[in-house]
C-alpha atoms as a PDB file:
ATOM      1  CA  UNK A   1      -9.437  -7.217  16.574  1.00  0.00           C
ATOM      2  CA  UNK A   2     -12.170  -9.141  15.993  1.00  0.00           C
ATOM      3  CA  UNK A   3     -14.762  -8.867  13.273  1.00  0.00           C
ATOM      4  CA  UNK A   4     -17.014  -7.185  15.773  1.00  0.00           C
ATOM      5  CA  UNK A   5     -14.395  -4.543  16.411  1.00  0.00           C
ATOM      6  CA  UNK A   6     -13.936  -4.175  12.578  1.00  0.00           C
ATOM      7  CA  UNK A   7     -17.563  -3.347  12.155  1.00  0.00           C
ATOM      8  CA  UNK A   8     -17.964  -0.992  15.482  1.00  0.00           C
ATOM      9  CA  UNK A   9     -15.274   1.263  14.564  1.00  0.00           C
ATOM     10  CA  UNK A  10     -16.968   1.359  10.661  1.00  0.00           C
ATOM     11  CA  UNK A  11     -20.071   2.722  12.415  1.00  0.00           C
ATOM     12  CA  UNK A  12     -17.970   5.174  14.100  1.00  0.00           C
ATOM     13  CA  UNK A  13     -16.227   6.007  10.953  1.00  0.00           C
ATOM     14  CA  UNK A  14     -19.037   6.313   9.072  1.00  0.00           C
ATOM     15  CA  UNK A  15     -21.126   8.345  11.402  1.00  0.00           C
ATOM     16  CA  UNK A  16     -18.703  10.842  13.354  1.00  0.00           C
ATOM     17  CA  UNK A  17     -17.872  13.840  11.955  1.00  0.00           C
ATOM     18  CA  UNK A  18     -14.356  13.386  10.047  1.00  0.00           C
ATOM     19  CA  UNK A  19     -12.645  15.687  12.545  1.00  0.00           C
ATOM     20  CA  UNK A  20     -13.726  14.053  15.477  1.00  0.00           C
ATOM     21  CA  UNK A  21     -13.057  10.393  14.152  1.00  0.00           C
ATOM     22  CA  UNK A  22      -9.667  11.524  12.983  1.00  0.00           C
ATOM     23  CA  UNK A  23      -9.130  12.839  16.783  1.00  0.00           C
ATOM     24  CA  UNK A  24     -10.228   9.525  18.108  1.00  0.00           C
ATOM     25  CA  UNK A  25      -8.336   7.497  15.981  1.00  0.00           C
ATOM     26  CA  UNK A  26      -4.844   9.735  16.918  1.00  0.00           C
ATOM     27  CA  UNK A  27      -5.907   9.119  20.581  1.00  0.00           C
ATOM     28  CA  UNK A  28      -5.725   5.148  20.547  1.00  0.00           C
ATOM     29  CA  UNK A  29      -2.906   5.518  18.224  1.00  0.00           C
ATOM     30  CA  UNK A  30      -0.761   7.299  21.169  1.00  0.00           C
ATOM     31  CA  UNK A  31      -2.435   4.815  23.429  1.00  0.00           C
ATOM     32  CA  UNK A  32      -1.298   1.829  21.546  1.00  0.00           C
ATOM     33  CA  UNK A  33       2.430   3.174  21.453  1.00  0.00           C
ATOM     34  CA  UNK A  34       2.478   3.637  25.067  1.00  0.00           C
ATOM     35  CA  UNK A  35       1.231   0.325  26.034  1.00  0.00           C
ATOM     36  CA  UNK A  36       3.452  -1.399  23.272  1.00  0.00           C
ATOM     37  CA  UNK A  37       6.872   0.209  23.615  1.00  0.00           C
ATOM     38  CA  UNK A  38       8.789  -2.532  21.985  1.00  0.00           C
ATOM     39  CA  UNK A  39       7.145  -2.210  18.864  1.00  0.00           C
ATOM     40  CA  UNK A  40       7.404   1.766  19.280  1.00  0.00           C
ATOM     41  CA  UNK A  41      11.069   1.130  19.663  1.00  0.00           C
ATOM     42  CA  UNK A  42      11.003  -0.686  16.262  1.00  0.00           C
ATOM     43  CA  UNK A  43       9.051   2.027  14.139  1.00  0.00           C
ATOM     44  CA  UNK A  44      11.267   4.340  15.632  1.00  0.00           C
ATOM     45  CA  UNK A  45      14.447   2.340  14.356  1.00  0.00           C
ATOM     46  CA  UNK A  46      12.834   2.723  10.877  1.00  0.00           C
ATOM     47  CA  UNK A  47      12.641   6.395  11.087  1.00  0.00           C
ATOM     48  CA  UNK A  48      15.982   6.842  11.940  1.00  0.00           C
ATOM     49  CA  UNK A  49      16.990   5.287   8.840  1.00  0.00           C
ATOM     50  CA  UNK A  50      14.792   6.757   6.267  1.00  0.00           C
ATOM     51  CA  UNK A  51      16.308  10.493   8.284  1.00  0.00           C
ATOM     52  CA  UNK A  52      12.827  11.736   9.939  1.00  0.00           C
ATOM     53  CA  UNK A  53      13.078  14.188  12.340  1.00  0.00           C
ATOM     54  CA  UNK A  54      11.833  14.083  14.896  1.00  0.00           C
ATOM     55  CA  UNK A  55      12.017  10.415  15.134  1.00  0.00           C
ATOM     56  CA  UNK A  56       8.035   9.690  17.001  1.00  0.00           C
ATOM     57  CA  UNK A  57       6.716   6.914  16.027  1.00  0.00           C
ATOM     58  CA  UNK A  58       3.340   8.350  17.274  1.00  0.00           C
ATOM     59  CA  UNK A  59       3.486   9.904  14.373  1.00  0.00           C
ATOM     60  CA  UNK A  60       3.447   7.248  12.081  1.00  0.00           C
ATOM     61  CA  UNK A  61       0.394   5.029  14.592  1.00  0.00           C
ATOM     62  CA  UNK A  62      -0.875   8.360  13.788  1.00  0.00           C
ATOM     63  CA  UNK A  63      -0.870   8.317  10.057  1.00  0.00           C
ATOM     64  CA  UNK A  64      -1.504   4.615  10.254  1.00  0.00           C
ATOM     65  CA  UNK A  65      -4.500   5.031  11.930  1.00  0.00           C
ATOM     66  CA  UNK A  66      -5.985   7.855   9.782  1.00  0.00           C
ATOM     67  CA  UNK A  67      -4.958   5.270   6.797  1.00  0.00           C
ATOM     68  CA  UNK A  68      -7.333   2.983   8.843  1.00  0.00           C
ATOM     69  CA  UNK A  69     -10.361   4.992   9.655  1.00  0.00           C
ATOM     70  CA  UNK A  70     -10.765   5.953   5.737  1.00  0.00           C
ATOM     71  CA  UNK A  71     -10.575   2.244   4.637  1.00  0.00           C
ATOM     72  CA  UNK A  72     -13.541   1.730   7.230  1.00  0.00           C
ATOM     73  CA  UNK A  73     -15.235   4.674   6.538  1.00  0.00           C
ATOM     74  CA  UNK A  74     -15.871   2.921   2.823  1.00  0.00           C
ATOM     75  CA  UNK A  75     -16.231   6.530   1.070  1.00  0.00           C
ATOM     76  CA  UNK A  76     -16.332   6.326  -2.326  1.00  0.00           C
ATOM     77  CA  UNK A  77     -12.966   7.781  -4.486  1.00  0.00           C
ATOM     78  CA  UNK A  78     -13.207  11.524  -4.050  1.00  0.00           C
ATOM     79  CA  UNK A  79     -15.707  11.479  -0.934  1.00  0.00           C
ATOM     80  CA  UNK A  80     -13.138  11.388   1.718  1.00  0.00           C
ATOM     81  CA  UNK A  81     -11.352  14.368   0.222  1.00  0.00           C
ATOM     82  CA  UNK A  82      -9.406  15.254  -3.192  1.00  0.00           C
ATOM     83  CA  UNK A  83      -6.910  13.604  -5.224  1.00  0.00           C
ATOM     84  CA  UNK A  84      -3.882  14.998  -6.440  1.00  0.00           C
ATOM     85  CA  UNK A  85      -1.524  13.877  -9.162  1.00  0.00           C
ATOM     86  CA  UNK A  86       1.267  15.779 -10.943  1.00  0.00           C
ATOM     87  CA  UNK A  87       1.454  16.452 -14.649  1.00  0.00           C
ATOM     88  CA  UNK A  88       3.748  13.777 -14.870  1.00  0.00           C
ATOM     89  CA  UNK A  89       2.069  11.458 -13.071  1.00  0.00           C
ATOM     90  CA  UNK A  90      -1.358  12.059 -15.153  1.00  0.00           C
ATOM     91  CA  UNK A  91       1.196  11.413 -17.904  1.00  0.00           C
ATOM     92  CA  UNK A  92       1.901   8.007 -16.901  1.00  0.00           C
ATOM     93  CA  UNK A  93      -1.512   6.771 -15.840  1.00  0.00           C
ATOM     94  CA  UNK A  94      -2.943   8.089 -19.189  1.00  0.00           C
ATOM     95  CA  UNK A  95      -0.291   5.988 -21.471  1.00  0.00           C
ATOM     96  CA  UNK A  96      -0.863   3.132 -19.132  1.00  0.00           C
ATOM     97  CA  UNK A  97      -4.777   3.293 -20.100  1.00  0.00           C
ATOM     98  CA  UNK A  98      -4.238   3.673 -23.505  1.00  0.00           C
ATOM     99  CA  UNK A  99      -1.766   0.845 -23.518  1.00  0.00           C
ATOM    100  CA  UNK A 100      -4.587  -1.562 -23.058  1.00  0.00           C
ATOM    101  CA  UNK A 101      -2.218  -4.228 -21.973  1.00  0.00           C
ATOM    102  CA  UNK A 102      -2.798  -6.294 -18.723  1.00  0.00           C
ATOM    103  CA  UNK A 103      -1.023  -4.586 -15.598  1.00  0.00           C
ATOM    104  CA  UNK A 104       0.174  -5.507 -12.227  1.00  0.00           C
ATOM    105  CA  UNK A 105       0.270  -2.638  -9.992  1.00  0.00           C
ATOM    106  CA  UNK A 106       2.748  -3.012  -6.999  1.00  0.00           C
ATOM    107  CA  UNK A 107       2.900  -0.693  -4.066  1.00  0.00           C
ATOM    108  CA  UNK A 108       3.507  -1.215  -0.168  1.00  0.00           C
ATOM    109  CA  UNK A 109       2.416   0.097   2.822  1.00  0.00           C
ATOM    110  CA  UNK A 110       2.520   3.703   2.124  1.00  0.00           C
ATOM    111  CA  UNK A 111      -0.288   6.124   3.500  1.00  0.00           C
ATOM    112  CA  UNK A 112      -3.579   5.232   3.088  1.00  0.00           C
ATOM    113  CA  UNK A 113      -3.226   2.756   0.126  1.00  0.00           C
ATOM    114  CA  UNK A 114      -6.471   1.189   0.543  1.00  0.00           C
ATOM    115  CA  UNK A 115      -8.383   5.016  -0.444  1.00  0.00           C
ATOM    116  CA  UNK A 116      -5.449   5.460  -3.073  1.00  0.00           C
ATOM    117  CA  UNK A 117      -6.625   1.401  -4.594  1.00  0.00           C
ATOM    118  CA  UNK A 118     -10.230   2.572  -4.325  1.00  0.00           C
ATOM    119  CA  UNK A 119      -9.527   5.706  -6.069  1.00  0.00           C
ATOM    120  CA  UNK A 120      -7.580   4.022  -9.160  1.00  0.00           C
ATOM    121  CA  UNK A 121     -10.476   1.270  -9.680  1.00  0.00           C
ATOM    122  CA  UNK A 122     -13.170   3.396 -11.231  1.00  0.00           C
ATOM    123  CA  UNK A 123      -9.763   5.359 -13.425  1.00  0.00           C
ATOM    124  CA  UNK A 124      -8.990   2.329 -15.123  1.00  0.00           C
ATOM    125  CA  UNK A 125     -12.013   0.377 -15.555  1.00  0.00           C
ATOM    126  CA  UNK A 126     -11.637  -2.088 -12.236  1.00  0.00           C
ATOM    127  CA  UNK A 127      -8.865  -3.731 -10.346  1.00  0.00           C
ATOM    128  CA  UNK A 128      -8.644  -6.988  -8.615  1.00  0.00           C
ATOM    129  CA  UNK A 129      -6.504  -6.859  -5.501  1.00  0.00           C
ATOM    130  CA  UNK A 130      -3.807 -10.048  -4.651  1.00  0.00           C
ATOM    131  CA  UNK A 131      -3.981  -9.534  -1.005  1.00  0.00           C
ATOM    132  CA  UNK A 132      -3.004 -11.741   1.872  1.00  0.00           C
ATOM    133  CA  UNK A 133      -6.224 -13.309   3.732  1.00  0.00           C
ATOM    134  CA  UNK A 134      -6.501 -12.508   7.427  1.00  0.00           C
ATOM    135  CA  UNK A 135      -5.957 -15.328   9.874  1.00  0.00           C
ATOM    136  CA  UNK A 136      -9.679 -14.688  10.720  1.00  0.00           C
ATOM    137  CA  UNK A 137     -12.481 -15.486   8.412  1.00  0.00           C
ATOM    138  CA  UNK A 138     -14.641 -13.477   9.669  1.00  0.00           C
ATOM    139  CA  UNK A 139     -12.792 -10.671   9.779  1.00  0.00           C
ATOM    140  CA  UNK A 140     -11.037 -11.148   5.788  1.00  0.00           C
ATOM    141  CA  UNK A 141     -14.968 -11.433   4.601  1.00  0.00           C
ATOM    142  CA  UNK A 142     -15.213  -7.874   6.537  1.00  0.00           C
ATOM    143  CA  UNK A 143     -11.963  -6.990   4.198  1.00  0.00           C
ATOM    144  CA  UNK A 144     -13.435  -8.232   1.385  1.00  0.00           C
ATOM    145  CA  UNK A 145     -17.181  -6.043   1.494  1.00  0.00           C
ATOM    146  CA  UNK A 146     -15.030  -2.759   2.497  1.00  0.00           C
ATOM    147  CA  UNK A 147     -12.766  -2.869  -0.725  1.00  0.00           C
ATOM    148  CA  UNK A 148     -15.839  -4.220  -2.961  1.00  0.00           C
ATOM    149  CA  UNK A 149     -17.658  -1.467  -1.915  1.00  0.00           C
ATOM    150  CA  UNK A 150     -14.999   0.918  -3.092  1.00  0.00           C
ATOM    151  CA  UNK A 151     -15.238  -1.509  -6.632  1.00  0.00           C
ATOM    152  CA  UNK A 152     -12.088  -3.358  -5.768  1.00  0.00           C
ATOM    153  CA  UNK A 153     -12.471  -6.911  -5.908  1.00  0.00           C
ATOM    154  CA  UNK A 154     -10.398  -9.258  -3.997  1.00  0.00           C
ATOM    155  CA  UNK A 155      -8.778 -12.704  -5.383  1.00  0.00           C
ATOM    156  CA  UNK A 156      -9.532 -14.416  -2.265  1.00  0.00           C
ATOM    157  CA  UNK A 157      -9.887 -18.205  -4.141  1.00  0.00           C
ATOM    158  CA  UNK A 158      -7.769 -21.025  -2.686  1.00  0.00           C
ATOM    159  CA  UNK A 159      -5.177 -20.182  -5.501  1.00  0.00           C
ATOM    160  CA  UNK A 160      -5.128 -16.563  -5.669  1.00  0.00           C
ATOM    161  CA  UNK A 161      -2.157 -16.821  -7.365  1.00  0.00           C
ATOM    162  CA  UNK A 162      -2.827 -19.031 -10.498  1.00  0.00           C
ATOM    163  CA  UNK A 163      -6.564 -16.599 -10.422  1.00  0.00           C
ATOM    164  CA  UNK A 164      -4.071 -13.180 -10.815  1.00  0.00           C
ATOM    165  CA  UNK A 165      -1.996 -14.779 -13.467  1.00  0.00           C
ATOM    166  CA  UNK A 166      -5.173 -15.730 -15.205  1.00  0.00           C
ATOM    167  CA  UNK A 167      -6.859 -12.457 -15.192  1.00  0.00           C
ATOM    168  CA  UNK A 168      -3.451 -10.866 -16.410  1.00  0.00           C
ATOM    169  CA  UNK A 169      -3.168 -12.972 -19.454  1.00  0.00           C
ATOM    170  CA  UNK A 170      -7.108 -11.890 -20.196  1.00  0.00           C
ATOM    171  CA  UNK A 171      -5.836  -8.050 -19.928  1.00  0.00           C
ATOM    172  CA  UNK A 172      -6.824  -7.226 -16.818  1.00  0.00           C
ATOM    173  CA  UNK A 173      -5.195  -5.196 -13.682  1.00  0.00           C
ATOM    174  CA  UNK A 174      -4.017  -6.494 -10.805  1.00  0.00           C
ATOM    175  CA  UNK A 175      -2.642  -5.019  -7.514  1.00  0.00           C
ATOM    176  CA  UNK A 176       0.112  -6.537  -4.802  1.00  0.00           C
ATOM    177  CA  UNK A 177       1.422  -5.096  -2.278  1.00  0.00           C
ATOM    178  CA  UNK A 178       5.408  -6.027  -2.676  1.00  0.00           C
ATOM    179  CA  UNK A 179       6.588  -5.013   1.324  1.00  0.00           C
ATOM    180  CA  UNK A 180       5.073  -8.424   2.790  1.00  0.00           C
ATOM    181  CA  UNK A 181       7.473 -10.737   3.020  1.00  0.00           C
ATOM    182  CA  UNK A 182      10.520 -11.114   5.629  1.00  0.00           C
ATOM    183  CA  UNK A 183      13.279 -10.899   3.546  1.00  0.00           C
ATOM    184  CA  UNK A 184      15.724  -8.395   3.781  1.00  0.00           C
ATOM    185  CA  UNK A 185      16.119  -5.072   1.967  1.00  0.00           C
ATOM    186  CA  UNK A 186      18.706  -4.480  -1.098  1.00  0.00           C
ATOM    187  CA  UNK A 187      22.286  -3.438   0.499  1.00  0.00           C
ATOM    188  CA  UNK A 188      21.838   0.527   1.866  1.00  0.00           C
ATOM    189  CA  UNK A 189      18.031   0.317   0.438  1.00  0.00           C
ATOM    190  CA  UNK A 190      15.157   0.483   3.056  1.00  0.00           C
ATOM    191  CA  UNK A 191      11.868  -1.587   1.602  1.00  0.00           C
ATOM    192  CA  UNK A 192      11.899  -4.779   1.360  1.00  0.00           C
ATOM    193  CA  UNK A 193      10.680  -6.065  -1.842  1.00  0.00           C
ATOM    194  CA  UNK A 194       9.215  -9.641  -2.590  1.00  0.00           C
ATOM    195  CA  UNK A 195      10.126 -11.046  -5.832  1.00  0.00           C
ATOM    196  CA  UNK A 196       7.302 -13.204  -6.508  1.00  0.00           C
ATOM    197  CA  UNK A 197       4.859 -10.241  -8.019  1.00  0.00           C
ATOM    198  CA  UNK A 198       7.270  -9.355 -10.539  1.00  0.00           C
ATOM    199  CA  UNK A 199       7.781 -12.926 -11.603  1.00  0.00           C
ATOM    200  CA  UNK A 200       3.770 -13.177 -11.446  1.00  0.00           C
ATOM    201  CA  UNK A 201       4.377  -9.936 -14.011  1.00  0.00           C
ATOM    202  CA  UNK A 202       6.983 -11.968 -16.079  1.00  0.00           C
ATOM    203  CA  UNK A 203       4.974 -15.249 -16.375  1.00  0.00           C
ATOM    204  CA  UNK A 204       1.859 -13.087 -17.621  1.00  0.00           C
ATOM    205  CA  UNK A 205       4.192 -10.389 -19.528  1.00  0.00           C
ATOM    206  CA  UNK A 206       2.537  -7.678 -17.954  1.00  0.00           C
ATOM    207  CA  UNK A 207       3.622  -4.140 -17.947  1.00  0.00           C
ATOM    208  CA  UNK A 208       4.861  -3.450 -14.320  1.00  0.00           C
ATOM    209  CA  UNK A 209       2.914   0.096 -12.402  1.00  0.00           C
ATOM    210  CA  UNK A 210       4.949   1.347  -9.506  1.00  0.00           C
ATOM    211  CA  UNK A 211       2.043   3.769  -7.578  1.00  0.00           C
ATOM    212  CA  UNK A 212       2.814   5.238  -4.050  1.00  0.00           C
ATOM    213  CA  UNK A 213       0.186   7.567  -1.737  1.00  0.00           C
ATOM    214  CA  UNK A 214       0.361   9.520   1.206  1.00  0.00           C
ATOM    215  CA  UNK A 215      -2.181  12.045   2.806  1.00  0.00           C
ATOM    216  CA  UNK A 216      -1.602  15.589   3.159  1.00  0.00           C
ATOM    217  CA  UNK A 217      -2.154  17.597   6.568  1.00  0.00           C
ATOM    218  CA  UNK A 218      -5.378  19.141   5.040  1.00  0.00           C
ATOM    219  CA  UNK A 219      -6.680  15.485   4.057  1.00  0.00           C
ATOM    220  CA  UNK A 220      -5.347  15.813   0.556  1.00  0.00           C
ATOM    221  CA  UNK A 221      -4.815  12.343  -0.884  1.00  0.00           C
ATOM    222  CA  UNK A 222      -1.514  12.128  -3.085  1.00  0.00           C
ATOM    223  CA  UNK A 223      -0.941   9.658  -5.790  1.00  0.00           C
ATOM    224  CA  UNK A 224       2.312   9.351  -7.815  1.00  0.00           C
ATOM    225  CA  UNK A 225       2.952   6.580 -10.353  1.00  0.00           C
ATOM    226  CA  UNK A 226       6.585   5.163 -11.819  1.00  0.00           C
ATOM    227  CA  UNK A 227       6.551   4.854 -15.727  1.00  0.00           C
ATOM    228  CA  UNK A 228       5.821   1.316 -16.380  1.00  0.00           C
ATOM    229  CA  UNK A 229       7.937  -1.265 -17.690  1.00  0.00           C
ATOM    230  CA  UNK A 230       8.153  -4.598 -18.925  1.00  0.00           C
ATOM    231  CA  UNK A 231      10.394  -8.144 -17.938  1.00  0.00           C
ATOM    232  CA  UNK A 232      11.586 -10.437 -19.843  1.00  0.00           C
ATOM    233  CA  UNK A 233      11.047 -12.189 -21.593  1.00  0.00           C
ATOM    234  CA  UNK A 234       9.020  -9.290 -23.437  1.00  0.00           C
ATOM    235  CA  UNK A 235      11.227  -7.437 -26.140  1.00  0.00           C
ATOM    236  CA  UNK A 236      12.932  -4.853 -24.557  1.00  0.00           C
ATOM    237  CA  UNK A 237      11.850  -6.410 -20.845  1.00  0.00           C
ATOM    238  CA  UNK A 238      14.088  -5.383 -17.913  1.00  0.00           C
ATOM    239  CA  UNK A 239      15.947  -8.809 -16.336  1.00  0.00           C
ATOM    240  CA  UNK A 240      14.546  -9.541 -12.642  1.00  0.00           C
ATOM    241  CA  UNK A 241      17.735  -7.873 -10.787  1.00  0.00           C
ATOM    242  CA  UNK A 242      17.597  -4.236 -13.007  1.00  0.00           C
ATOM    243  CA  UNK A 243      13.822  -4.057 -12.368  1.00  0.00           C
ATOM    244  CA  UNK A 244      14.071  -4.719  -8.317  1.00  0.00           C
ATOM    245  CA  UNK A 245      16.772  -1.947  -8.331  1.00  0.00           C
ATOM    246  CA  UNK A 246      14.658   0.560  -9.608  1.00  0.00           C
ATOM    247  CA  UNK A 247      11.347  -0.526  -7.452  1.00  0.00           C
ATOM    248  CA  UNK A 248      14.001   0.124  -4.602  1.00  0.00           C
ATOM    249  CA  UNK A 249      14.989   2.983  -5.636  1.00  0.00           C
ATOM    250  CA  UNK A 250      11.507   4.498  -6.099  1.00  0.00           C
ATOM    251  CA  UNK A 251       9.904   3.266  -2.829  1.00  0.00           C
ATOM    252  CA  UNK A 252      13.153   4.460  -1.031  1.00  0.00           C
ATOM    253  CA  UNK A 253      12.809   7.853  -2.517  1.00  0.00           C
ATOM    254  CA  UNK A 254       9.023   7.731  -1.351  1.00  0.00           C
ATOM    255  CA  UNK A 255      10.193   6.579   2.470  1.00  0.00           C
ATOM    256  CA  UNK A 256      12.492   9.223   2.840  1.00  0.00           C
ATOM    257  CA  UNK A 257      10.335  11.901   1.462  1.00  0.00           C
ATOM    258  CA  UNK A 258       7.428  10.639   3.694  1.00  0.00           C
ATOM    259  CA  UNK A 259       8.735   8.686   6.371  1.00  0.00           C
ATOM    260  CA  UNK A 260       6.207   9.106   8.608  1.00  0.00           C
ATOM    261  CA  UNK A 261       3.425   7.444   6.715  1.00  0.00           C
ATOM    262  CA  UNK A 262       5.662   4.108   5.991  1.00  0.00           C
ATOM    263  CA  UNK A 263       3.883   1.841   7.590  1.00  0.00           C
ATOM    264  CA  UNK A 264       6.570  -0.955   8.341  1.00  0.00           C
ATOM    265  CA  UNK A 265       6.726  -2.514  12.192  1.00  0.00           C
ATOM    266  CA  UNK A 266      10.002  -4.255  11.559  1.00  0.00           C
ATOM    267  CA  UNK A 267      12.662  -2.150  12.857  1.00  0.00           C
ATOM    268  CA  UNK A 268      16.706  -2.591  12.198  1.00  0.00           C
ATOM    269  CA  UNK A 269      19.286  -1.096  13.724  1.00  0.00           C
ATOM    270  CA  UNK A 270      21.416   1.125  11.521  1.00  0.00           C
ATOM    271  CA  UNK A 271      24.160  -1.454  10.493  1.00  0.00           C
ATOM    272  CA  UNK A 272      21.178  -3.893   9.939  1.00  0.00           C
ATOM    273  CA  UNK A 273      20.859  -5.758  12.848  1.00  0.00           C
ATOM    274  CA  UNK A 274      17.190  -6.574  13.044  1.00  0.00           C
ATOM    275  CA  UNK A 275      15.133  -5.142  16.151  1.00  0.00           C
ATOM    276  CA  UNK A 276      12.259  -7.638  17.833  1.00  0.00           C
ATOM    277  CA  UNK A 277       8.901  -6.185  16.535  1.00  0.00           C
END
């Protein structure tokens, strides 16, 4: 989709009544899976393995499209609908304020984690966002106005990297998406997990936030938080192979409790023979 496209279906967003543009989105969700069966095929693979029933991948271009119509919509945290934590996740966001140390949030491509990034920027003071750049410019300046206007700003430099580490050493809080890259997931684990934002976590000795969303039927927005931790070489720091184990085990947990809004298109068989997406 063009940048065009990206700012028609903003108007429409924006101007539609939710229930209407939430209809509309479902509708070229189910048209997209039948004209792209393959890639149904693969979604479908990945619901198998996290143990959804039934196994529609309609419903996850569902979910993936209501993720999609909020980010365009641009509401404001709270405007779209409510926000729910648990106690304990309150808990953990409050002692990760009052920390005041620099953090590097990591999450994937759970439910609507655009809304859930907008939502935690005004919570915590601001939050710049490590994001790949779209393969169109036009289109990744589009990106970059949506999640500004929800106060997330977006480390879009030519070293985006070397710009996060910076900002982390100078206290501030960063957020990566660790599901991007197309390595392979831990033995019996389901998301894959990059590396390279937990050694961007080690080099600045940040504390580590694990955050997940997902969206409730009655628009709800969920937010649950890990309780952070360090690497080393901080005192008490977690070495690099104990702290991937326990992102996998918390974004596995997450997958299997809402498979439907895990938005990953690379399918594997059970066994873990890989599936063309």
């Amino acid at each position: 989709m063009t940048d065009l496209g990206y700012r028609i279906a903003s108007l429409l967003a924006r101007r539609l009544p939710r229930s209407v543009g939430g209809a509309l989105a479902e509708l070229c969700a189910d048209l997209y899976v039948a004209a792209h069966p393959v890639r149904a095929r693969a979604v479908r693979l990945n619901l198998l393995r996290a143990g959804a029933v039934p196994a529609d991948p309609r419903l996850t271009y569902r979910a993936f499209a209501r993720a999609v119509r909020d980010f365009l919509d641009g509401s404001r945290a709270g405007e779209a609908g409510p926000v729910v934590l648990d106690e304990e996740t309150r808990a953990v966001l409050r002692a990760a304020r009052a920390a005041g140390e620099p953090t590097l949030l990591v999450s994937g491509h759970f439910g609507p984690w655009e809304r859930a990034l907008g939502w935690l920027a005004p919570q915590v003071g601001g939050v710049e966002a490590l994001a790949a750049p779209h393969r169109r410019p036009a289109v990744e300046r589009f990106f970059v106005a949506r999640r500004a206007a929800a106060g997330v700003h977006t480390l879009g430099c030519e070293r985006p990297v070397r710009a996060a580490l910076s900002r982390l050493r100078q206290g501030g809080w960063i957020a990566a998406l660790v599901d991007r890259t197309a390595q392979v997931p831990a033995p019996g684990g389901l998301v894959r997990i990059d590396r390279g934002p937990l050694l961007l976590a080690s080099r600045a000795r940040a504390l580590v936030l694990a955050g997940v969303s997902w969206m409730e039927p009655d628009g709800t927005l969920q937010v649950r938080f890990d309780a952070p931790f360090s690497l080393a070489p901080r005192r008490d720091g977690l070495p690099l192979p104990q702290a991937l184990a326990r992102l996998q085990k918390f974004f596995d947990a997450h997958v299997r409790a809402h498979p439907t809004q895990w938005f990953e298109w690379r399918g594997e068989e059970p066994g873990g023979a890989g599936a063309p997406a």
